[in-house]
N, C-alpha and C. Protein backbone atom coordinates (compact mmCIF):
# COMPACT_ATOMS: atom_id res chain seq x y z
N UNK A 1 -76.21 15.73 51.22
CA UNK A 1 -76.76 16.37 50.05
C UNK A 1 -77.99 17.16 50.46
N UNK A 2 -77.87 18.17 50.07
CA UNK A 2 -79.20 19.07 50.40
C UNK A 2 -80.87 19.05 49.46
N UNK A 3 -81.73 18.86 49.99
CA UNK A 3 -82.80 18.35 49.43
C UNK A 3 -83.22 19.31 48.23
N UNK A 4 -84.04 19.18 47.72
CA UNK A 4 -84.51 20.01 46.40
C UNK A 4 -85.64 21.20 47.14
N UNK A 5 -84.41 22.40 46.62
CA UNK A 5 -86.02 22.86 47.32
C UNK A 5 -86.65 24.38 46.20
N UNK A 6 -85.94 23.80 44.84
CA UNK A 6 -86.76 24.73 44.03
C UNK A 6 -87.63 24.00 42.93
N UNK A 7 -88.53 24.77 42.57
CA UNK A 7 -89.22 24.35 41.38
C UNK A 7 -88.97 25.41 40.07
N UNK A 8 -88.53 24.96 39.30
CA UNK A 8 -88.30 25.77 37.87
C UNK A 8 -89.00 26.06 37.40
N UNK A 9 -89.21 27.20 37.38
CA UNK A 9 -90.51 28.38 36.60
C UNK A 9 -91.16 27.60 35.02
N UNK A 10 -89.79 27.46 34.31
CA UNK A 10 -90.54 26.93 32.98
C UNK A 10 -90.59 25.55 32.58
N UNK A 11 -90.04 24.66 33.14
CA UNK A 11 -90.65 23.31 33.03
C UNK A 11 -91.33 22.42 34.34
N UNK A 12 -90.85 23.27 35.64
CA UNK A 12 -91.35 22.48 36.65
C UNK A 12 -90.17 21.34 37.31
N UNK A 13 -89.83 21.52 37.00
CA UNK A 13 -88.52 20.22 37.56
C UNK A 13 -88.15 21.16 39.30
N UNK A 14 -88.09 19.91 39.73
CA UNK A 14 -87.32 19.98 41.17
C UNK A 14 -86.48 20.26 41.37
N UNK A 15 -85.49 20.66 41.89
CA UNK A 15 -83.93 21.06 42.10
C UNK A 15 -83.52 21.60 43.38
N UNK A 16 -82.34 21.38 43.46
CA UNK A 16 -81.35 22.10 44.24
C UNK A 16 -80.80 23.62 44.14
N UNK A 17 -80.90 24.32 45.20
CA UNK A 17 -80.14 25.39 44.86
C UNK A 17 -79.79 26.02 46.63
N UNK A 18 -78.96 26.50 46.39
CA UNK A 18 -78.06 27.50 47.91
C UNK A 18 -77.51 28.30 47.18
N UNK A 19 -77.72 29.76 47.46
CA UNK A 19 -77.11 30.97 47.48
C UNK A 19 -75.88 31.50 48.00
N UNK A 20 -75.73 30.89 48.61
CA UNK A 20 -74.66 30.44 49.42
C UNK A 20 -73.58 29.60 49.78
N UNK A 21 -73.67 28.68 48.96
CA UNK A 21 -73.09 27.64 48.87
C UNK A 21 -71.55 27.89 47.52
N UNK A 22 -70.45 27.60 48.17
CA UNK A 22 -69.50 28.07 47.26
C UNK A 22 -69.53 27.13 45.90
N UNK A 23 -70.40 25.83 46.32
CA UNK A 23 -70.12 24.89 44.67
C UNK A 23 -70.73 25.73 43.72
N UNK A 24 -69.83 25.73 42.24
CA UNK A 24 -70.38 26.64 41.35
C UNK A 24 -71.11 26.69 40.55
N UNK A 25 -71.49 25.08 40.19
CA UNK A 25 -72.79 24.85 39.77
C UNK A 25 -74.06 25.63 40.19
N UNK A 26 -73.71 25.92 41.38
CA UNK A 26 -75.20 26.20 42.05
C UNK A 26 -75.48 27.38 42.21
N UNK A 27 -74.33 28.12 42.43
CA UNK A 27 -73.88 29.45 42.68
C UNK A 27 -74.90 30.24 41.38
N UNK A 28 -74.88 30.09 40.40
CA UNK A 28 -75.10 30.82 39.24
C UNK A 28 -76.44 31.56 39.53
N UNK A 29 -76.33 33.24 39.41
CA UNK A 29 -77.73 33.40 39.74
C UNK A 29 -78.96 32.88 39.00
N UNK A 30 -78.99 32.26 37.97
CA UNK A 30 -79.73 32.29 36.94
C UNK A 30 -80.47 30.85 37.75
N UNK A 31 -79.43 30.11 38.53
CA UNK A 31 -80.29 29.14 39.12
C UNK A 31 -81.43 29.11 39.76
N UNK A 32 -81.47 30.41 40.86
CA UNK A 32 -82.50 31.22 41.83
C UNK A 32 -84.23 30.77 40.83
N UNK A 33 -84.18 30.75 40.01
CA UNK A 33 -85.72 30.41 39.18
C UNK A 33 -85.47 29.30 38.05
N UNK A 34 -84.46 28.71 37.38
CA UNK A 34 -84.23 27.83 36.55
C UNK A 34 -83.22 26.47 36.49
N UNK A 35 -84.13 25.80 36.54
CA UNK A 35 -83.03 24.38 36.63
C UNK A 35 -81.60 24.22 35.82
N UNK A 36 -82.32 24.72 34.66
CA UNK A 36 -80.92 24.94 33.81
C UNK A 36 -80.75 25.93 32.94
N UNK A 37 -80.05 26.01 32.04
CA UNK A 37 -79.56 26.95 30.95
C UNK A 37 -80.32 26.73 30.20
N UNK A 38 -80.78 25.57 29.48
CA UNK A 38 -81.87 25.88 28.63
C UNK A 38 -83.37 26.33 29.07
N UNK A 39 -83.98 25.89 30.16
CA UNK A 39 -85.18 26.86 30.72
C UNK A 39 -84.73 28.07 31.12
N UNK A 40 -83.69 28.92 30.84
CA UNK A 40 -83.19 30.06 31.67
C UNK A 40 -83.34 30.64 30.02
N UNK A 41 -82.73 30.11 28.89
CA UNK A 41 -83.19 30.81 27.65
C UNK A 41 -84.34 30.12 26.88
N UNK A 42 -85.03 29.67 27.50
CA UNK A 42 -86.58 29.21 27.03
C UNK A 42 -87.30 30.46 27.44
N UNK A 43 -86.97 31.05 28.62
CA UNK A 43 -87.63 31.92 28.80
C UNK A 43 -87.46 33.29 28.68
N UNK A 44 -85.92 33.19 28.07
CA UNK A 44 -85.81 34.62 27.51
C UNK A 44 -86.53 34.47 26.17
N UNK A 45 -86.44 33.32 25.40
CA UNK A 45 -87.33 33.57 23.87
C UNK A 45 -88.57 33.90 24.23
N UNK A 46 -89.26 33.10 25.10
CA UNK A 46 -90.75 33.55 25.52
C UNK A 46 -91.17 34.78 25.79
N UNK A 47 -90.24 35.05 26.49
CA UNK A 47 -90.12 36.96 27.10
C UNK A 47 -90.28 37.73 25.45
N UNK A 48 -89.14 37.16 25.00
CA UNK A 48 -89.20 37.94 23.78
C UNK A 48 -89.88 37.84 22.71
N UNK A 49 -90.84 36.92 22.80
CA UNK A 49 -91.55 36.85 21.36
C UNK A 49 -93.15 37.54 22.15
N UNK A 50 -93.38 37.08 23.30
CA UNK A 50 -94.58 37.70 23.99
C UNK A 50 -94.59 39.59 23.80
N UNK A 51 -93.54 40.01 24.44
CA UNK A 51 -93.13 41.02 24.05
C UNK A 51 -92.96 41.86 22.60
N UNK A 52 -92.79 41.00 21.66
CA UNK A 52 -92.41 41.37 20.44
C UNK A 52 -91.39 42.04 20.10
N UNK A 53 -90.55 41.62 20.59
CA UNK A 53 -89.28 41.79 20.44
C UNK A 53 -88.49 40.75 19.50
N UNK A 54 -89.21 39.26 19.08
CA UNK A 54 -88.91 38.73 18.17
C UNK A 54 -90.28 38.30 17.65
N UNK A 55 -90.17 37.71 16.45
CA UNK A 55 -91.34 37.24 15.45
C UNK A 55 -91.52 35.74 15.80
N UNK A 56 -92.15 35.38 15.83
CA UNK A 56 -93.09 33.62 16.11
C UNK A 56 -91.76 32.64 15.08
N UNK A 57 -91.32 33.17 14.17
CA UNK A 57 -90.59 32.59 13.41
C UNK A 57 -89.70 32.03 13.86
N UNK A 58 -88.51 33.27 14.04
CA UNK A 58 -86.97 33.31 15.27
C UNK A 58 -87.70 32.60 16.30
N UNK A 59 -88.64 33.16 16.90
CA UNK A 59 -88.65 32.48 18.24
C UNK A 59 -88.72 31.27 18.23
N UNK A 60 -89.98 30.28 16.97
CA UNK A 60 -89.16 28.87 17.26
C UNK A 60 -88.12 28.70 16.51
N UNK A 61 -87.70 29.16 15.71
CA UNK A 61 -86.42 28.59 15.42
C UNK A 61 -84.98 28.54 16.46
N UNK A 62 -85.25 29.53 17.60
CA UNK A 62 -84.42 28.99 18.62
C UNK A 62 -84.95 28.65 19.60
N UNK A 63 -86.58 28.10 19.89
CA UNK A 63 -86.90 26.75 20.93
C UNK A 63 -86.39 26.02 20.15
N UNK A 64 -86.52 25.58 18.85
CA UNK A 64 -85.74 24.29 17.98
C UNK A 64 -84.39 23.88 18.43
N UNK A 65 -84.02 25.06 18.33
CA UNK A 65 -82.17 24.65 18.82
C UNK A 65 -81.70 24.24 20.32
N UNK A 66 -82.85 24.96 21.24
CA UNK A 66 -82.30 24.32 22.56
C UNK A 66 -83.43 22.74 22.78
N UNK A 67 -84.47 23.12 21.47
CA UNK A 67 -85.12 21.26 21.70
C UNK A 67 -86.47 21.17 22.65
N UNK A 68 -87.02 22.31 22.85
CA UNK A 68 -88.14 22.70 23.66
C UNK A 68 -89.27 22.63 22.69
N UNK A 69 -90.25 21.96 23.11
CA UNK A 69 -91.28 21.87 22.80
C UNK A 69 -92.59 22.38 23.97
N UNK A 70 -93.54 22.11 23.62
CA UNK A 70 -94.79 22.70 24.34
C UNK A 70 -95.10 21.46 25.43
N UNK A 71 -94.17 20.48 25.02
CA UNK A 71 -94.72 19.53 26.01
C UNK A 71 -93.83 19.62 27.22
N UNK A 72 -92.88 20.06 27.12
CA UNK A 72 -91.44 19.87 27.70
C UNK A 72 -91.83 21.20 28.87
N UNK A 73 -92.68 21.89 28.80
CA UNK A 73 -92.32 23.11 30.10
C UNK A 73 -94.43 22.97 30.83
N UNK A 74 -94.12 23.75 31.89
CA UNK A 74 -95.00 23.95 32.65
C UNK A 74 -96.78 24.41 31.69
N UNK A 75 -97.40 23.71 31.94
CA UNK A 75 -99.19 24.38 31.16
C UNK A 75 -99.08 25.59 31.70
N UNK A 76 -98.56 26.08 32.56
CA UNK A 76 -98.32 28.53 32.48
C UNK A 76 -97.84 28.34 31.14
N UNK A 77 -96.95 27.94 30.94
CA UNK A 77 -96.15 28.56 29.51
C UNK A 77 -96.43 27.75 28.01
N UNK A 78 -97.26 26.85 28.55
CA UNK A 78 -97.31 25.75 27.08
C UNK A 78 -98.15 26.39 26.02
N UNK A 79 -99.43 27.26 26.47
CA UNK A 79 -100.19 27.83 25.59
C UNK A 79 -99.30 28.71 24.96
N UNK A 80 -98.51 29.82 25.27
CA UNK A 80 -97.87 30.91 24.64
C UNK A 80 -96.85 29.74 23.86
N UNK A 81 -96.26 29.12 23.87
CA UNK A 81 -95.41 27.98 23.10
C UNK A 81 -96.66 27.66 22.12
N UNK A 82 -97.66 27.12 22.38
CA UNK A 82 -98.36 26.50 21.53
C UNK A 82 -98.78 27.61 20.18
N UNK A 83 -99.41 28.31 20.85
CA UNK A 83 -99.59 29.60 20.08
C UNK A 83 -97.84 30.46 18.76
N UNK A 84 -97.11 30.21 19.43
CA UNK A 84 -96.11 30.45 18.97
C UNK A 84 -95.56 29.88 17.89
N UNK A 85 -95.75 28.37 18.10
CA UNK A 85 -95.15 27.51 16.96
C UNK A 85 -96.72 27.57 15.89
N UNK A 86 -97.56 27.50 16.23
CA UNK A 86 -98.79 27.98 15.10
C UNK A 86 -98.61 28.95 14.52
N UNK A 87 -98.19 29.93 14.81
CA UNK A 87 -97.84 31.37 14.29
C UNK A 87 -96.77 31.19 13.16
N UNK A 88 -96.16 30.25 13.96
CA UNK A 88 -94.75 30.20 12.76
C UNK A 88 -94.72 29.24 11.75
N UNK A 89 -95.65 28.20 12.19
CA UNK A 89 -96.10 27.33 10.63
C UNK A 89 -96.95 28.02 10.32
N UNK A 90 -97.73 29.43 10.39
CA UNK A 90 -98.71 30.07 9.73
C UNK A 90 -97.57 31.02 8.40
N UNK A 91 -96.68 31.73 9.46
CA UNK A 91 -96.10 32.50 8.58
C UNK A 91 -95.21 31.11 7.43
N UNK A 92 -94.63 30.26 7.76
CA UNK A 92 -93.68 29.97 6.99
C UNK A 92 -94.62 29.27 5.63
N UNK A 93 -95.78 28.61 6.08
CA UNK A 93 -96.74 28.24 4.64
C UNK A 93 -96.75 29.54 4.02
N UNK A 94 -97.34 30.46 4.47
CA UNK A 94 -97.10 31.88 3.51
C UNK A 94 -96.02 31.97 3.16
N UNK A 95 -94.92 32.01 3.51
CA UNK A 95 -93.75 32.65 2.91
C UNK A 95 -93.47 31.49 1.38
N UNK A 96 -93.64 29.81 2.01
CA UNK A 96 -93.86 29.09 0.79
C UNK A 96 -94.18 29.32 -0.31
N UNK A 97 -95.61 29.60 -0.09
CA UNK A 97 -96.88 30.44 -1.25
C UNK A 97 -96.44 31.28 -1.92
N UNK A 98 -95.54 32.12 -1.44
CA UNK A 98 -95.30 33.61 -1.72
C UNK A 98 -93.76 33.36 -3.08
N UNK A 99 -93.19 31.75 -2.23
CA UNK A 99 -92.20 31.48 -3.42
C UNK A 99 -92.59 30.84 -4.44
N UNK A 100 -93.60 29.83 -4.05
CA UNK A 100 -93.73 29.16 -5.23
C UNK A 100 -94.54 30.12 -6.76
N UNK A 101 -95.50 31.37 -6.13
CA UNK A 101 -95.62 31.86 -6.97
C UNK A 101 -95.11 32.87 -7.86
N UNK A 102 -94.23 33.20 -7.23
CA UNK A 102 -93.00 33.76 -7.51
C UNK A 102 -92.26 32.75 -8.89
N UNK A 103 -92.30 31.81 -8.32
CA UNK A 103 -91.24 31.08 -9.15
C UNK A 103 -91.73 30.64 -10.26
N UNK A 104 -93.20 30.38 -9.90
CA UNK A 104 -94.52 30.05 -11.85
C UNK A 104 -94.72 31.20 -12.24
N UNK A 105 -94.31 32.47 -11.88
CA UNK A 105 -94.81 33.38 -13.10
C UNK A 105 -93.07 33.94 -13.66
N UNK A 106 -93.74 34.37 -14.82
CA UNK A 106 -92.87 34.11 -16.24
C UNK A 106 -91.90 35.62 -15.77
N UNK A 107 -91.54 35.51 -16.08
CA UNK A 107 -90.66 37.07 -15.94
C UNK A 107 -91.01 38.34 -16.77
N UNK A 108 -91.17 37.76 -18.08
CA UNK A 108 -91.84 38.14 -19.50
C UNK A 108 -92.54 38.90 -19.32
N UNK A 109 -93.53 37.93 -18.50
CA UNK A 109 -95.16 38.32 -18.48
C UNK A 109 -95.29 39.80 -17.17
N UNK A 110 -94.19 39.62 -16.33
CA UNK A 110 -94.12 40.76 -15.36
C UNK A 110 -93.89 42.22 -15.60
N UNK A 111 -92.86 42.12 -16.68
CA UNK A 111 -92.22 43.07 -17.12
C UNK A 111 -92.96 44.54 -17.64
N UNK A 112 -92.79 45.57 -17.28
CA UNK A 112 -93.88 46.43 -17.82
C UNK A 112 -92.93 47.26 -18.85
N UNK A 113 -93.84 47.54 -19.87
CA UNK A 113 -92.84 48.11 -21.21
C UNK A 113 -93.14 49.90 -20.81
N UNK A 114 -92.16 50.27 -21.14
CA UNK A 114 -92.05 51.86 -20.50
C UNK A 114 -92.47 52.99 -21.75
N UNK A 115 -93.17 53.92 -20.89
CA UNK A 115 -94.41 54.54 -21.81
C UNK A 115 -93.71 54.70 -22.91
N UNK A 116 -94.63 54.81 -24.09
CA UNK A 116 -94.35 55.84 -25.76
C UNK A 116 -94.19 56.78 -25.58
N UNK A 117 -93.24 57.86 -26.18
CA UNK A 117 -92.79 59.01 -26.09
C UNK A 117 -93.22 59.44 -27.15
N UNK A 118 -94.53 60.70 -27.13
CA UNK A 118 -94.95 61.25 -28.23
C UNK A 118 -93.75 62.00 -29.06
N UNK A 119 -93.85 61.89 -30.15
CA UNK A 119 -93.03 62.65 -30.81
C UNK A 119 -94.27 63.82 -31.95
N UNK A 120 -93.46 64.99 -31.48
CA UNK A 120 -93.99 66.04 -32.15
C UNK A 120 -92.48 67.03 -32.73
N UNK A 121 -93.50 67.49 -33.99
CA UNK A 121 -92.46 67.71 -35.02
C UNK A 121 -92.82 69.13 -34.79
N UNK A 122 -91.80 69.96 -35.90
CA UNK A 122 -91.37 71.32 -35.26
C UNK A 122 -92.65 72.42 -36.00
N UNK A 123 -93.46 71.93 -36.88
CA UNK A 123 -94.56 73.06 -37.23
C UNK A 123 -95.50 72.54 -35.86
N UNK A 124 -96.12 71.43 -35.77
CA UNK A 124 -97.09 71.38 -34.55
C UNK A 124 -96.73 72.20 -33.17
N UNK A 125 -95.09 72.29 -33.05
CA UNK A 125 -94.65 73.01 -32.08
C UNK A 125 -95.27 74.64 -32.00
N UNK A 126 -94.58 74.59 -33.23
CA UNK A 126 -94.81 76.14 -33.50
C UNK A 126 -96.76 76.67 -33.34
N UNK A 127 -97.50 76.30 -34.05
CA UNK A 127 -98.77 76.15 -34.06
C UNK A 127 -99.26 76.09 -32.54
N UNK A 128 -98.68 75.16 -31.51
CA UNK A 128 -99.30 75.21 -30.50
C UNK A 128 -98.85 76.64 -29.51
N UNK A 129 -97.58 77.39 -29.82
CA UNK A 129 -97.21 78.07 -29.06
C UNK A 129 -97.32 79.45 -29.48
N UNK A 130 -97.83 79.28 -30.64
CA UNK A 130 -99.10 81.07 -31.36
C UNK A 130 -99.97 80.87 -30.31
């Protein structure tokens, strides 16, 4: 068995890898910097929310799905994680706020009544256009 001789960019874990090696586990380029598939798209969300290419929102909502947290990867990347999931309990309390008040005001009370239409009769017409 061949010894470990990588370290994974976003959590740090030890591993195996040969470039060379026909087993296909190993083969995968994506291995060359990532232990696995989920640090291989941990760090495309990171890429992409740093970037802004996605919103703090999406972005954790898919660290959620592969199960990544700020504790789970390397202190390089834990602050931008940390920062990230703050961002997104920042936006989602707002978006809360934004329903609940939505939902206590009256409809009634929103409604704007559409202007009065002067009505003018046909001597004032006349009178104004001498």
């Amino acid at each position: 068995m061949a010894k470990k001789n990588r370290t994974c960019v976003i959590c740090g874990t030890q591993y195996e890898y040969c470039g060379h090696c026909p087993n296909k586990n190993l083969i995968e380029p994506w291995r060359n910097l990532y232990c696995s598939e989920k640090c291989q798209k941990a760090f495309n969300i990171l890429s992409d929310y740093k970037h802004n290419r996605i919103d703090a929102k999406e972005a954790k909502i898919k660290m959620d799905s592969w199960g990544l947290t700020p504790d789970k990867v390397k202190e390089l990347h834990r602050n931008l994680i940390s920062r990230m999931f703050d961002e997104a309990k920042k936006e989602l309390e707002i978006a809360e706020k934004d329903f609940e008040l939505k939902s206590d005001t009256n409809v009634e009370e929103t409604q704007i009544d559409e202007p009065k239409k002067k009505k003018k009769n046909k001597e004032e017409k006349i009178v104004n256009d001498n």
